[in-house]
C-alpha atoms as a PDB file:
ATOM      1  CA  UNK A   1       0.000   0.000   0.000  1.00  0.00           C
ATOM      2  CA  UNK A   2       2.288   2.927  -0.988  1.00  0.00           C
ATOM      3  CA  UNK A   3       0.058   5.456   0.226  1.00  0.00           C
ATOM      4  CA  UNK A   4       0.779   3.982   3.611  1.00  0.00           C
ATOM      5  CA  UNK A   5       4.312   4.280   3.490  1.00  0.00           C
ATOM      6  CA  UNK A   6       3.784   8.216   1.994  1.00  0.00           C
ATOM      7  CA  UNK A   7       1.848   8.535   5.342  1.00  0.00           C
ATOM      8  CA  UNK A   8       4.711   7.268   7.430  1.00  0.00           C
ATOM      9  CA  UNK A   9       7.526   9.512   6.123  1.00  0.00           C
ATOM     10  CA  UNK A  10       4.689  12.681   6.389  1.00  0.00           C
ATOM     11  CA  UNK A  11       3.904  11.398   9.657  1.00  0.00           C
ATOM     12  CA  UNK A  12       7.584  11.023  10.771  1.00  0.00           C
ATOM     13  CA  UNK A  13       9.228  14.105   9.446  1.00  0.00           C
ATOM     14  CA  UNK A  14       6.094  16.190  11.036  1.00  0.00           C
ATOM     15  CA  UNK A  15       7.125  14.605  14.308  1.00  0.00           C
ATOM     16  CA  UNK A  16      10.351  15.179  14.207  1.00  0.00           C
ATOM     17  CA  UNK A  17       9.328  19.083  14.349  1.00  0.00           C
ATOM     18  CA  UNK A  18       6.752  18.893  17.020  1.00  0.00           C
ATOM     19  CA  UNK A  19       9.097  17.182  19.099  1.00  0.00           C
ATOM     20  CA  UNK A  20      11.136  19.800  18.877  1.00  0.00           C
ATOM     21  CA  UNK A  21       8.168  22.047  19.388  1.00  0.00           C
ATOM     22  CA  UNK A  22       7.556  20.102  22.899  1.00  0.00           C
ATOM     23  CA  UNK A  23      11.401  20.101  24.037  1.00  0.00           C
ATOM     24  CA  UNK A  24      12.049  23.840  23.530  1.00  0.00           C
ATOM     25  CA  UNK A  25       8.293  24.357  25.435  1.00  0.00           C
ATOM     26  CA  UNK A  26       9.511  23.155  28.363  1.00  0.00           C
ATOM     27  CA  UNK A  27      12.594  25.080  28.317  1.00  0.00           C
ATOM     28  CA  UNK A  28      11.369  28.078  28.249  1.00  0.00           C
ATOM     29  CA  UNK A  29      10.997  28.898  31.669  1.00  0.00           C
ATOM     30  CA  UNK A  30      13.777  27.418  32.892  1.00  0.00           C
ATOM     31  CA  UNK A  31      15.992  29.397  30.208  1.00  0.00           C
ATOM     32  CA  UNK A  32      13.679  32.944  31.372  1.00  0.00           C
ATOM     33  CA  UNK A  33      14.804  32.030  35.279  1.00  0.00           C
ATOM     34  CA  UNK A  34      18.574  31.476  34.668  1.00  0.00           C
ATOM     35  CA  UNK A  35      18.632  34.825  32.174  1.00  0.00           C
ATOM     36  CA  UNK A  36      16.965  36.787  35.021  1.00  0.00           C
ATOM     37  CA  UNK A  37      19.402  35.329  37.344  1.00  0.00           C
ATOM     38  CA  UNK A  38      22.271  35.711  34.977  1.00  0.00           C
ATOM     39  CA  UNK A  39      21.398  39.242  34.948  1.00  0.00           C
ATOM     40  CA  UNK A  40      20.610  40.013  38.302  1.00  0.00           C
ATOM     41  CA  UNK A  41      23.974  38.423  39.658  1.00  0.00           C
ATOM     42  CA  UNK A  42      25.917  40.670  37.422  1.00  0.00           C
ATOM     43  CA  UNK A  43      27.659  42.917  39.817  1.00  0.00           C
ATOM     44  CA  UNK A  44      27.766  39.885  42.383  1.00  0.00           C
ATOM     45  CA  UNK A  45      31.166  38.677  43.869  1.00  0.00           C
ATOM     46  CA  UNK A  46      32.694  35.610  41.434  1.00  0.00           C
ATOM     47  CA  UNK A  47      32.124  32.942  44.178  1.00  0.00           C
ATOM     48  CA  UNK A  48      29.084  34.096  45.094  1.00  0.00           C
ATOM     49  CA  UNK A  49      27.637  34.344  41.480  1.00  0.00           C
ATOM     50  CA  UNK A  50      29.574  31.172  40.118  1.00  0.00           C
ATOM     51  CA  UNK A  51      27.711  29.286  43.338  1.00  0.00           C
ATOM     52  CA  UNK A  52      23.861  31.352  42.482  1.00  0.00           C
ATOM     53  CA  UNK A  53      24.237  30.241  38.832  1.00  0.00           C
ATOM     54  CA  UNK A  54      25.422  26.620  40.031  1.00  0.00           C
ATOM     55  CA  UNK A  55      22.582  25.728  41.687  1.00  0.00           C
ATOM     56  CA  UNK A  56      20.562  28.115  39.595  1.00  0.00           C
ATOM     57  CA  UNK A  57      21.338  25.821  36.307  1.00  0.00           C
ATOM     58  CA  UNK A  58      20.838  22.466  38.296  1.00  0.00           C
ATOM     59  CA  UNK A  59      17.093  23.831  39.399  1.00  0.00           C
ATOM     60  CA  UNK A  60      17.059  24.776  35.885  1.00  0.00           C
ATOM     61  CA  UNK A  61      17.112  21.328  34.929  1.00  0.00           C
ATOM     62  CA  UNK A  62      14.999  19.676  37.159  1.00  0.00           C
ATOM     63  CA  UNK A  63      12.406  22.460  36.111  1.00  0.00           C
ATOM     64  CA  UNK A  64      12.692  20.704  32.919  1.00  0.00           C
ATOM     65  CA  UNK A  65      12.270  17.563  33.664  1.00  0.00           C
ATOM     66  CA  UNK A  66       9.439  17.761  35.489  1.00  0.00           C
ATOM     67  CA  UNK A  67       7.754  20.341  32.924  1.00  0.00           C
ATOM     68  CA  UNK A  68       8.756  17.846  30.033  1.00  0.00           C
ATOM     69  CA  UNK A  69       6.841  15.295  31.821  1.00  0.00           C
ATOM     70  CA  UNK A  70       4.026  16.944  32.877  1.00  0.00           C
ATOM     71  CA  UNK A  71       3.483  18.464  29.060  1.00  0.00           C
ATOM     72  CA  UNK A  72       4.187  14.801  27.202  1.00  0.00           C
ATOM     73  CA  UNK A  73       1.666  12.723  29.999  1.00  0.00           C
ATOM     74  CA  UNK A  74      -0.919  15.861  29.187  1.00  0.00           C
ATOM     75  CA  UNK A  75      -0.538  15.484  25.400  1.00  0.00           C
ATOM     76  CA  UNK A  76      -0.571  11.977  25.969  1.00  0.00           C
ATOM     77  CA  UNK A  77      -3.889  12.314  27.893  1.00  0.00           C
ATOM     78  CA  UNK A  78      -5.440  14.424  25.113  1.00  0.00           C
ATOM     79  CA  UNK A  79      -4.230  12.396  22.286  1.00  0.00           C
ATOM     80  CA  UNK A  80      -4.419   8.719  23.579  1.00  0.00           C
ATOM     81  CA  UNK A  81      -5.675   6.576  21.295  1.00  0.00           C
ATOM     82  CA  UNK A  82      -8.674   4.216  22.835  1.00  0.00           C
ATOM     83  CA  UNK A  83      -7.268   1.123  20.260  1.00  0.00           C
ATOM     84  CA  UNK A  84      -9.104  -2.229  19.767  1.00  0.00           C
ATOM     85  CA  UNK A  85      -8.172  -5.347  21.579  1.00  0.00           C
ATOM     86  CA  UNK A  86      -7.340  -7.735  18.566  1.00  0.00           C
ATOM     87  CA  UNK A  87      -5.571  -7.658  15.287  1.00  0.00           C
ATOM     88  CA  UNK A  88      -5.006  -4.926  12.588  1.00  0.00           C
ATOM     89  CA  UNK A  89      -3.004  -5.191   9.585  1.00  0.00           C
ATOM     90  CA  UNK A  90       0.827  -3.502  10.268  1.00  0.00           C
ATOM     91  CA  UNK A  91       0.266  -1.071   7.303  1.00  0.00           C
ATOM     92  CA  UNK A  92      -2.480   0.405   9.047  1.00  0.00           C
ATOM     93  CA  UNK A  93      -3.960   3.802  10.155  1.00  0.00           C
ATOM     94  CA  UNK A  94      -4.266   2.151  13.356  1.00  0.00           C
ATOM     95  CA  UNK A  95      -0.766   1.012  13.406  1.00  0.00           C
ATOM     96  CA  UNK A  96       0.554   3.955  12.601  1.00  0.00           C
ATOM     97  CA  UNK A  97      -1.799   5.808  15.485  1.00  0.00           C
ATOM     98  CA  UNK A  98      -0.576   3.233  17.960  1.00  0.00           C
ATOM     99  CA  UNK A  99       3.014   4.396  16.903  1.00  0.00           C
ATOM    100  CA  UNK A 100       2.636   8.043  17.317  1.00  0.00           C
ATOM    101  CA  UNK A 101       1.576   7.507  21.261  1.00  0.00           C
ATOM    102  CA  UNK A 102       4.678   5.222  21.500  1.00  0.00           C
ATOM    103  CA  UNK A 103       7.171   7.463  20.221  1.00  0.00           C
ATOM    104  CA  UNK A 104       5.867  10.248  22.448  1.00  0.00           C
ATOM    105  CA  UNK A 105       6.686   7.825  25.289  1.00  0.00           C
ATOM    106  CA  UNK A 106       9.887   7.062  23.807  1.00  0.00           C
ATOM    107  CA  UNK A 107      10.362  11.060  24.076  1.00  0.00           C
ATOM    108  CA  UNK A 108      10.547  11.284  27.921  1.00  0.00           C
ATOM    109  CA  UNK A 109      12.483   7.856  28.165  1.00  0.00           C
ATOM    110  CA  UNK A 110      15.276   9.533  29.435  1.00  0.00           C
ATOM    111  CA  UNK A 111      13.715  12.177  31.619  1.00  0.00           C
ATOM    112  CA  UNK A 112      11.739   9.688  32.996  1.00  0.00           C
ATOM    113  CA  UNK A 113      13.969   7.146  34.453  1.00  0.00           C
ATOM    114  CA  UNK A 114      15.365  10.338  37.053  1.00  0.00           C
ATOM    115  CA  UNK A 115      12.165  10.049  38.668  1.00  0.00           C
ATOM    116  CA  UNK A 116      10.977   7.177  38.965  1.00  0.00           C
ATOM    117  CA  UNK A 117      10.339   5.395  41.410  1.00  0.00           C
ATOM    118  CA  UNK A 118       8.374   8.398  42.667  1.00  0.00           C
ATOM    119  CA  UNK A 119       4.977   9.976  42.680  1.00  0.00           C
ATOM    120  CA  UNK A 120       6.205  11.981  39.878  1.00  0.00           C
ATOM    121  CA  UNK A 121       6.857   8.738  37.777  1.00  0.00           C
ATOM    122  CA  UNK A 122       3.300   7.399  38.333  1.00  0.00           C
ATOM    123  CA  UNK A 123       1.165  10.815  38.061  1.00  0.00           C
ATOM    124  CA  UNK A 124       3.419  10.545  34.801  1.00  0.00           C
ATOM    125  CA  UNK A 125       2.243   7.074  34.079  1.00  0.00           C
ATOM    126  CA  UNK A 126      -1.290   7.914  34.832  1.00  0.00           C
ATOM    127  CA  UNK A 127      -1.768  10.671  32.281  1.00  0.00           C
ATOM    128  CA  UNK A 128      -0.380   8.244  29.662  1.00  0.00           C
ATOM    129  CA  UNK A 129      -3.472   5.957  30.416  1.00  0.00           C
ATOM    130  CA  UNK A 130      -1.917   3.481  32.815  1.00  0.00           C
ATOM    131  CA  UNK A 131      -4.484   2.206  35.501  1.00  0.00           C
ATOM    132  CA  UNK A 132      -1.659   2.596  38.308  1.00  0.00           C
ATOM    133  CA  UNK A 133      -3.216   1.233  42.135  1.00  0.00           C
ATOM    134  CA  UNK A 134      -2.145   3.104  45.372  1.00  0.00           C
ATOM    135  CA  UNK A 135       0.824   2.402  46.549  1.00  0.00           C
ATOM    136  CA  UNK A 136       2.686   1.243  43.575  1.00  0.00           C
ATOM    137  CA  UNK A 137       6.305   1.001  42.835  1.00  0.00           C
ATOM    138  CA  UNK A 138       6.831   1.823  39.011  1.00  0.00           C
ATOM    139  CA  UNK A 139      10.421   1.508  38.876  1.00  0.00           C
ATOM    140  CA  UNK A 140      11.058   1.112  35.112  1.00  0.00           C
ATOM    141  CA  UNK A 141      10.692   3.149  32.049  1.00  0.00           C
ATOM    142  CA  UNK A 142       9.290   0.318  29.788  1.00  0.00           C
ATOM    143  CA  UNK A 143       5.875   0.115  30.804  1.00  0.00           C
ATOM    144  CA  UNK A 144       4.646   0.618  27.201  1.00  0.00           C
ATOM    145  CA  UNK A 145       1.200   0.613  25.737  1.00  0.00           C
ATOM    146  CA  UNK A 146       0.261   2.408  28.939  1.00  0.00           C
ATOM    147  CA  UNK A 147      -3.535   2.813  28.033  1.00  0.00           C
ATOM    148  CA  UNK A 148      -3.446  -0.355  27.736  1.00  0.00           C
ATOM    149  CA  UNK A 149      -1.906  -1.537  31.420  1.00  0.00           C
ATOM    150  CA  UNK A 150      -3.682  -2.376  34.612  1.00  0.00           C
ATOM    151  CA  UNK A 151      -1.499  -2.321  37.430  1.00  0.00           C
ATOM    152  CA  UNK A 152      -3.028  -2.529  41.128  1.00  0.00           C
ATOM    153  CA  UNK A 153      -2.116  -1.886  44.787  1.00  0.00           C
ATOM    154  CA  UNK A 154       1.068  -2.296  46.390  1.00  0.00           C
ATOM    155  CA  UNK A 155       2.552  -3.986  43.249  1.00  0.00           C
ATOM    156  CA  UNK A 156       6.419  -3.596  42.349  1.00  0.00           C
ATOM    157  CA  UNK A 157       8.010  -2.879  38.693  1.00  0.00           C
ATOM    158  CA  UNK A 158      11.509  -3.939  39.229  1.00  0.00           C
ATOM    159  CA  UNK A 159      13.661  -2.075  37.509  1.00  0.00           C
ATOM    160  CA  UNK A 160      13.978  -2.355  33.547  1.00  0.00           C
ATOM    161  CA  UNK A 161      10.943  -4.448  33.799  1.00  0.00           C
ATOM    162  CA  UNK A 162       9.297  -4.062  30.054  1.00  0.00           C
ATOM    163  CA  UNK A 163       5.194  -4.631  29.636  1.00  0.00           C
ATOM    164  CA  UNK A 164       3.845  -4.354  26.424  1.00  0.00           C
ATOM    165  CA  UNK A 165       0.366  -4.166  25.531  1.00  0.00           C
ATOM    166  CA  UNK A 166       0.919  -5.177  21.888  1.00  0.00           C
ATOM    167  CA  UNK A 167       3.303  -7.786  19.601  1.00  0.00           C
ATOM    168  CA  UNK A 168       3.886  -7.853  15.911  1.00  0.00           C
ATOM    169  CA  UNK A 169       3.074 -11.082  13.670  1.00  0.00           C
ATOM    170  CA  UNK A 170       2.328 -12.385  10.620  1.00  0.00           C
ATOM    171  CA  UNK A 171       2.155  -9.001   9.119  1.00  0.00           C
ATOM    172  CA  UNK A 172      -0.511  -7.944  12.064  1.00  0.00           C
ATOM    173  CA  UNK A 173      -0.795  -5.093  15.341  1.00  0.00           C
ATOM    174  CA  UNK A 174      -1.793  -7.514  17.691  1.00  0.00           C
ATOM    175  CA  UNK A 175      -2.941  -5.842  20.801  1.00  0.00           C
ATOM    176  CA  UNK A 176      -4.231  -6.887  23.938  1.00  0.00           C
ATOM    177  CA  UNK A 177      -4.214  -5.437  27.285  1.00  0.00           C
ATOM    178  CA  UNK A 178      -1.982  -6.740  30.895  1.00  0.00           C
ATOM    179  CA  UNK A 179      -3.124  -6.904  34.008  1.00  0.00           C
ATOM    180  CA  UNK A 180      -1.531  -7.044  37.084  1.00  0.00           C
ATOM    181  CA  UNK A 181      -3.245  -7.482  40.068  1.00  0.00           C
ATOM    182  CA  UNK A 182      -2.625  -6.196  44.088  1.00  0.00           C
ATOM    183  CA  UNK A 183       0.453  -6.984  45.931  1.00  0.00           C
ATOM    184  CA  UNK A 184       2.592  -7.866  42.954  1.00  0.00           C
ATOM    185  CA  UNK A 185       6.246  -8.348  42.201  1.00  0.00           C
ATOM    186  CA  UNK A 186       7.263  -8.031  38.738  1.00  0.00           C
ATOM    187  CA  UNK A 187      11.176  -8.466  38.576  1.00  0.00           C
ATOM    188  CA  UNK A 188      14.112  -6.448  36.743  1.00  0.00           C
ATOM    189  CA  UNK A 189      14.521  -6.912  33.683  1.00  0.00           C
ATOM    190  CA  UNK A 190      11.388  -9.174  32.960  1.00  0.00           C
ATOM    191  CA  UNK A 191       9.733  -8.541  29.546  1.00  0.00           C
ATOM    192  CA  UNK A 192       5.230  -9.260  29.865  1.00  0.00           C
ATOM    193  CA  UNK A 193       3.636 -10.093  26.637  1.00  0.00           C
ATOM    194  CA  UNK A 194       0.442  -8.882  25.639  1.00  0.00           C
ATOM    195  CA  UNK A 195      -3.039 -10.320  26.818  1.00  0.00           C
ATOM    196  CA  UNK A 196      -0.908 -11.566  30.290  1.00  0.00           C
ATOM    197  CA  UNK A 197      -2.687 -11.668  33.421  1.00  0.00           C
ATOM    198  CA  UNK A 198      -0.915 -11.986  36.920  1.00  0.00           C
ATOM    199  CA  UNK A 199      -3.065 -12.808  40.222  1.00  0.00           C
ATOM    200  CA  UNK A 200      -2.961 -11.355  42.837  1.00  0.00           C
ATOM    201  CA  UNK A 201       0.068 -11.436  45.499  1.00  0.00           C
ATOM    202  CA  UNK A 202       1.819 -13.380  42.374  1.00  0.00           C
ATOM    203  CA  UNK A 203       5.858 -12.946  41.822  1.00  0.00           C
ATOM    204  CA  UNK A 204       7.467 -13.149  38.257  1.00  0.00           C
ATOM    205  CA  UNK A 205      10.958 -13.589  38.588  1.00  0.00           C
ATOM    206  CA  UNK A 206      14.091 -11.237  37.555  1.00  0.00           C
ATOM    207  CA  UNK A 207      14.503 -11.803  33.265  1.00  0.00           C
ATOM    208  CA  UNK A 208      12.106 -13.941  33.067  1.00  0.00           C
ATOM    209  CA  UNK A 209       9.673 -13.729  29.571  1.00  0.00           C
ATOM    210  CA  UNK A 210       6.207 -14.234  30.016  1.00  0.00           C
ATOM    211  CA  UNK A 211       4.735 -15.729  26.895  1.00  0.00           C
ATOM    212  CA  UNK A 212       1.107 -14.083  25.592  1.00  0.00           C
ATOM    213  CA  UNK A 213      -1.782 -14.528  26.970  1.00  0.00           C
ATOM    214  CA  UNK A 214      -0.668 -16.387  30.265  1.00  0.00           C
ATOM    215  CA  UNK A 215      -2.715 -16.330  33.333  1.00  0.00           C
ATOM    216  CA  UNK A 216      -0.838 -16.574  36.666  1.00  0.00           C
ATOM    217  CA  UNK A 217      -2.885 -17.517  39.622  1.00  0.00           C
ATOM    218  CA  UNK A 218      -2.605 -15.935  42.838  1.00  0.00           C
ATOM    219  CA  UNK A 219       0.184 -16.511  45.150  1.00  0.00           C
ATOM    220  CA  UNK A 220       2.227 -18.043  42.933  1.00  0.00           C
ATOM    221  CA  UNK A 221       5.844 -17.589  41.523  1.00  0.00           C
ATOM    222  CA  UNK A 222       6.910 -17.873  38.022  1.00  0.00           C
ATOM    223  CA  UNK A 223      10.166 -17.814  36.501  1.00  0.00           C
ATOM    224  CA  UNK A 224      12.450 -18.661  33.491  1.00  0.00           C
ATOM    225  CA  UNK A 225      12.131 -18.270  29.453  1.00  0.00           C
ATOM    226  CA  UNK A 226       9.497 -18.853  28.944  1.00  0.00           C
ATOM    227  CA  UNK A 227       8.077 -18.230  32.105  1.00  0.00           C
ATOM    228  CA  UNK A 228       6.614 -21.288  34.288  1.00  0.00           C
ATOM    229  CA  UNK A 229       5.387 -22.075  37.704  1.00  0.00           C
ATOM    230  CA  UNK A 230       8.460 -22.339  40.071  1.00  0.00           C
ATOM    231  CA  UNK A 231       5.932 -22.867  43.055  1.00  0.00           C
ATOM    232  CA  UNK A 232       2.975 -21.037  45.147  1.00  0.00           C
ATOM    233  CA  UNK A 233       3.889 -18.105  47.530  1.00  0.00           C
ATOM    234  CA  UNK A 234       4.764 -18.527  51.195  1.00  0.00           C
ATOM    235  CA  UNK A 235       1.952 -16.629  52.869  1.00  0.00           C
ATOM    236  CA  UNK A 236       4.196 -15.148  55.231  1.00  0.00           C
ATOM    237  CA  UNK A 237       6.390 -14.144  52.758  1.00  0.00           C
ATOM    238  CA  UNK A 238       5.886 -10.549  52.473  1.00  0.00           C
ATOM    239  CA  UNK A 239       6.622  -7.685  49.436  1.00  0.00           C
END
């Protein structure tokens, strides 16, 4: 379909711009504070001004980064798409809407992974789409798909932990949502396949790959590649 790939390189070069568009927006007031300090500390002793605009450029940042976060999860709250569970073909307008909300992710990536775990992370998180329960430990930069992620009380993303809410094959978008349930440990560096749900008070072990569409009971642990039942929780054990 070659009007699908004249789409794509429209699509891609347009973002390219806006993303640009969204970086420099959040600069802005950082840059206005340190040229008002700049200023300001003009006549200042050396020390005195090298320390002001020291700390002045590292608040400068973290102004930033939270302002880069706060404008991608609102544009990400606006423009979320509200996709089918199933299959669509990859040359798609679908496909190519699903990829427009993943490279915005992919645009706080790095911003991101300073915050999290935090509130900061998950109010992040939330605006994306993510269903994120009280008390959660988000501690990864991979949860992808959000809109399409259920993730309840109490439960742990280990670091580098990836979820996906979609997986490409035979020429098809298959998408399909996760859901973890309360009281959760997901481990670093494990990688959730679409359509997955995880009981309650379950444990999936560090790098281990949980194939599609699996359904962990509660209480239990799974590890390995692919993932399988290692054994059922210790109810004393706690999180």
């Amino acid at each position: 379909m070659r009007i699908f790939d004249v789409v794509q390189h429209v699509l891609t070069t347009i973002f390219f711009f806006l993303a640009a568009i969204i970086w420099g927006a959040a600069l802005i007031p950082p840059i206005f504070g340190m040229i008002c300090l700049w200023t300001e500390s003009a006549n200042w002793d050396p020390l005195v001004r090298s320390v002001a605009l020291g700390f002045g450029t590292g608040l400068s940042y973290i102004a930033w980064v939270g302002l880069l976060l706060l404008e991608i999860g609102l544009i990400g709250a606006i423009l979320r798409p509200r996709l089918p569970e199933g299959r669509v073909p990859l040359r798609s307008f679908t496909t190519i809407r699903w990829g427009m909300i993943g490279a915005l992710h992919r645009m706080a990536i790095n911003q991101l992974g300073l915050v999290i775990p935090s509130y900061i992370g998950s109010f992040y998180y939330r605006l994306m789409g993510c269903k994120v329960g009280k008390g959660a430990q988000l501690n990864s930069t991979s949860i992808n798909d959000s809109f399409m992620v259920y993730i309840g009380d109490r439960t742990v993303i280990g670091g580098g932990a990836a979820i996906n809410g979609h997986i490409v094959e035979k020429g098809e978008l298959v998408l399909s949502p996760v859901r973890i349930g309360k009281n959760c440990v997901i481990g670093s560096g494990s990688f959730i396949n679409p359509g997955c749900m995880i009981g309650d008070g379950s444990v999936l072990a560090s790098r281990a790959v949980l194939p599609k569409w699996t359904n962990i009971p509660p209480g239990e642990i799974w590890g390995g590649i692919p993932a399988r039942r290692i054994r059922s929780r210790n109810v004393t054990e706690e999180e």
